[in-house]
Structures are given as structure tokens and as C-alpha cells.
C-alpha atoms as a PDB file:
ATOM      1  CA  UNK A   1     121.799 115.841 -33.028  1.00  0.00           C
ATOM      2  CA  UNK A   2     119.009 117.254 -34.930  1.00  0.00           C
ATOM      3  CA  UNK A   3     116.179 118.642 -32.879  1.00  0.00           C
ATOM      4  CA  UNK A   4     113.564 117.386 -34.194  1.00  0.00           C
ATOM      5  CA  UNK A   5     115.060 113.301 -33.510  1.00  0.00           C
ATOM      6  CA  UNK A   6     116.303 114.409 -29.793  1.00  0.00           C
ATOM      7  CA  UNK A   7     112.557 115.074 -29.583  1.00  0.00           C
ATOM      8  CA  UNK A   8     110.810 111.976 -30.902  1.00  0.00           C
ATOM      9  CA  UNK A   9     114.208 109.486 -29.331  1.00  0.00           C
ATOM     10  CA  UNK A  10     113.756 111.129 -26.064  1.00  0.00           C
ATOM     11  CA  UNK A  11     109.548 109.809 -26.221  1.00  0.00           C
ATOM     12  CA  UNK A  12     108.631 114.381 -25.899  1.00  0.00           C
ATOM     13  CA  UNK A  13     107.257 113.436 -29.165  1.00  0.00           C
ATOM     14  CA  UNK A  14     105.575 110.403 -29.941  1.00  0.00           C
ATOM     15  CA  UNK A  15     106.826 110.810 -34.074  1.00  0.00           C
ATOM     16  CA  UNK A  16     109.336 112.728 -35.920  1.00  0.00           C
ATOM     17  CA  UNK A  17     107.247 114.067 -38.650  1.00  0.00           C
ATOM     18  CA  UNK A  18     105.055 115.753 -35.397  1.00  0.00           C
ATOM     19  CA  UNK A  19     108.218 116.710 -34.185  1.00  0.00           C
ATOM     20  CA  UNK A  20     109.539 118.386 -37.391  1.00  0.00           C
ATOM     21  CA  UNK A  21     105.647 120.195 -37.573  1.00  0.00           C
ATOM     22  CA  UNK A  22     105.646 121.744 -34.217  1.00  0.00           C
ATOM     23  CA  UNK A  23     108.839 122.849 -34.682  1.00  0.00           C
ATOM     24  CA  UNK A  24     107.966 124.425 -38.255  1.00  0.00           C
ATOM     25  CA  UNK A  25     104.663 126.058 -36.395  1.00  0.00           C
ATOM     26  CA  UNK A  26     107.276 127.842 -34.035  1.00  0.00           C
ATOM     27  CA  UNK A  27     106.069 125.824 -30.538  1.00  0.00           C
ATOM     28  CA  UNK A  28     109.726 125.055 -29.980  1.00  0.00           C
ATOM     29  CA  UNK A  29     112.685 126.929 -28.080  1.00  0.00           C
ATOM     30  CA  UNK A  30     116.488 126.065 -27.738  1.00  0.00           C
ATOM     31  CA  UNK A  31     118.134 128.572 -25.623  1.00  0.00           C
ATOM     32  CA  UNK A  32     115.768 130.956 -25.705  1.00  0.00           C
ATOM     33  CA  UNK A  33     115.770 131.289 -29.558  1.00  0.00           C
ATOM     34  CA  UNK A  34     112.797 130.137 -32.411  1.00  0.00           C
ATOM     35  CA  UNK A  35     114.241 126.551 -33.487  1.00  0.00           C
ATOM     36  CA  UNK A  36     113.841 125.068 -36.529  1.00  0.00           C
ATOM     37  CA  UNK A  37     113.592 120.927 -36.979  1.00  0.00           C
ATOM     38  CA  UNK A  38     117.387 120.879 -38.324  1.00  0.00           C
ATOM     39  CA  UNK A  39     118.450 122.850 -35.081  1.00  0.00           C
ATOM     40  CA  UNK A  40     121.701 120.603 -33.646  1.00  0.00           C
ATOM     41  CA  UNK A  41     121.170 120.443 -29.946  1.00  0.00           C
ATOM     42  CA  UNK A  42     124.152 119.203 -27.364  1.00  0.00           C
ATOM     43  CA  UNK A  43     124.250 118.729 -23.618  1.00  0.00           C
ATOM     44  CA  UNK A  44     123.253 121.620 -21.120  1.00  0.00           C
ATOM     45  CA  UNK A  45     120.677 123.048 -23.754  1.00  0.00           C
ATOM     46  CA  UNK A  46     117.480 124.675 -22.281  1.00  0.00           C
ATOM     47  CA  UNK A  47     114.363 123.383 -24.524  1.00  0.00           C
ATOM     48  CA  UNK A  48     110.733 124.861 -24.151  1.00  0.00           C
ATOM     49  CA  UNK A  49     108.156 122.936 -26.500  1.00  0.00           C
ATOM     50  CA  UNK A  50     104.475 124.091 -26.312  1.00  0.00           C
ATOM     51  CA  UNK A  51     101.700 121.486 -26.770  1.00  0.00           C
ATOM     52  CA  UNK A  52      98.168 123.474 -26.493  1.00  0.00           C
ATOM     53  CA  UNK A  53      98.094 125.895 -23.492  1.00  0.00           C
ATOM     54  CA  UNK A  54     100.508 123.544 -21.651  1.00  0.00           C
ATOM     55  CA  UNK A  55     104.628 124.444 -22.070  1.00  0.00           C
ATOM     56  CA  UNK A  56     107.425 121.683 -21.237  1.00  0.00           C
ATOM     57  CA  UNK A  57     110.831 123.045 -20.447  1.00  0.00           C
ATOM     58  CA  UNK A  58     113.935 120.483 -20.015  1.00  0.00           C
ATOM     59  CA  UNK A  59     117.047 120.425 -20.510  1.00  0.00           C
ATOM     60  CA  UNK A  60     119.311 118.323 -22.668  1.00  0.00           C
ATOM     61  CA  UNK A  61     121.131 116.194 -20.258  1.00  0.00           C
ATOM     62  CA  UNK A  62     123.175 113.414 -22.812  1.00  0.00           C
ATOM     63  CA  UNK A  63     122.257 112.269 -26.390  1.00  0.00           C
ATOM     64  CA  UNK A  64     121.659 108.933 -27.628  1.00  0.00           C
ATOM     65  CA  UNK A  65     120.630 107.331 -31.713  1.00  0.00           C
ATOM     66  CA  UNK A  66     118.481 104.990 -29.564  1.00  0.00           C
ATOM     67  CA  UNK A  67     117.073 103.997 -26.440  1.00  0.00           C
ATOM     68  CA  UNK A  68     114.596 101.703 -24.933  1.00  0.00           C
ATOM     69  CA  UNK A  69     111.209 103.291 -23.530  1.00  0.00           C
ATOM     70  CA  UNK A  70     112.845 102.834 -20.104  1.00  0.00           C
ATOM     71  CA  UNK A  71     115.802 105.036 -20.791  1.00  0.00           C
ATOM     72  CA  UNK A  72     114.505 107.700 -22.285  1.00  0.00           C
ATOM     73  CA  UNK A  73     113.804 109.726 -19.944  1.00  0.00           C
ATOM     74  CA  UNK A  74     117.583 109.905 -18.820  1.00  0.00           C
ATOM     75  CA  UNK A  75     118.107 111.619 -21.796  1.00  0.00           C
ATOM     76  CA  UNK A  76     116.369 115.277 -20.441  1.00  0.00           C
ATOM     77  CA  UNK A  77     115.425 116.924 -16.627  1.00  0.00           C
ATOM     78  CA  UNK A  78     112.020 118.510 -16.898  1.00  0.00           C
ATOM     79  CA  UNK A  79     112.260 122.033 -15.292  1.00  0.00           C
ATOM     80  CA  UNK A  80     109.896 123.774 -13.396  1.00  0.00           C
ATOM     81  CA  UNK A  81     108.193 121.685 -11.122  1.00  0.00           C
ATOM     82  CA  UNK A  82     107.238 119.658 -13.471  1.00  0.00           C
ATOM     83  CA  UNK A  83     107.180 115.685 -13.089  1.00  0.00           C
ATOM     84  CA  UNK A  84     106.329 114.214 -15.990  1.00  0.00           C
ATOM     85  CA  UNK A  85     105.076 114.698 -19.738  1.00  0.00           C
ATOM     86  CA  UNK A  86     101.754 113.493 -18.824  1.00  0.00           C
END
């Protein structure tokens, strides 16, 4: 699945045009490499996004075209202490 839909399906991202921008402005990290918008993500992939001062690192825990607000969160684990987006 393209990056920048994992990001808006999973709720990180409230749109995917904001999704495909911070992604274009470099704020975005799959496996600790630059990713673009088109970047296919799978299962077990380590994500860092930035938003401001503030970074949120997950990982990619199943994929899914679409899910209700109540399930999306089953589709990532936040990592690093952190509990939520926030």
C-alpha cells in the first residue's frame, strides 16, 4: 500500500493530499530511509512522521483499503512511550 493512503486510512493524517505534502517536505521515514508519498509499505515497517517539533514513530502492524474510526488504530503500535496521536 502506498504510504501516503496507509497514512490518511490509518486517521495519522487527517487527508491524503496532507499526507502526500509532508511526505514531499521530507517529515516522513520508512525504515530509516527519506520516503516519498508512492513508498509501498507492508507489515513490520518502522514509520517516523514529524508534525512541528513533535515526531510519531509506529509501526505497520496489518493493512486495510478501509476502516471505521474505531479500527484504525489496529492498523499501527505507536513506539516510544507514546499513547496516542494527540
Amino acid at each position: 500500500m502506498r504510504l501516503d493512503k496507509f497514512l490518511k486510512v490509518s486517521r495519522i493524517v487527517k487527508r491524503r493530499t496532507l499526507a502526500k505534502e509532508v511526505c514531499e517536505r521530507g517529515l516522513v521515514v520508512v525504515n530509516d530511509r527519506p520516503a516519498k508519498a508512492g513508498t509501498t509499505v507492508k507489515p513490520g515497517d518502522m514509520v517516523s512522521v514529524m508534525f512541528g517539533s513533535r515526531r510519531v514513530e509506529f509501526e505497520v502492524l496489518k493493512l486495510a483499503d478501509n476502516v471505521p474510526a474505531k479500527e484504525a488504530r489496529e492498523l499501527y503500535r505507536l513506539i516510544g512511550g507514546n499513547e496516542s496521536l494527540d
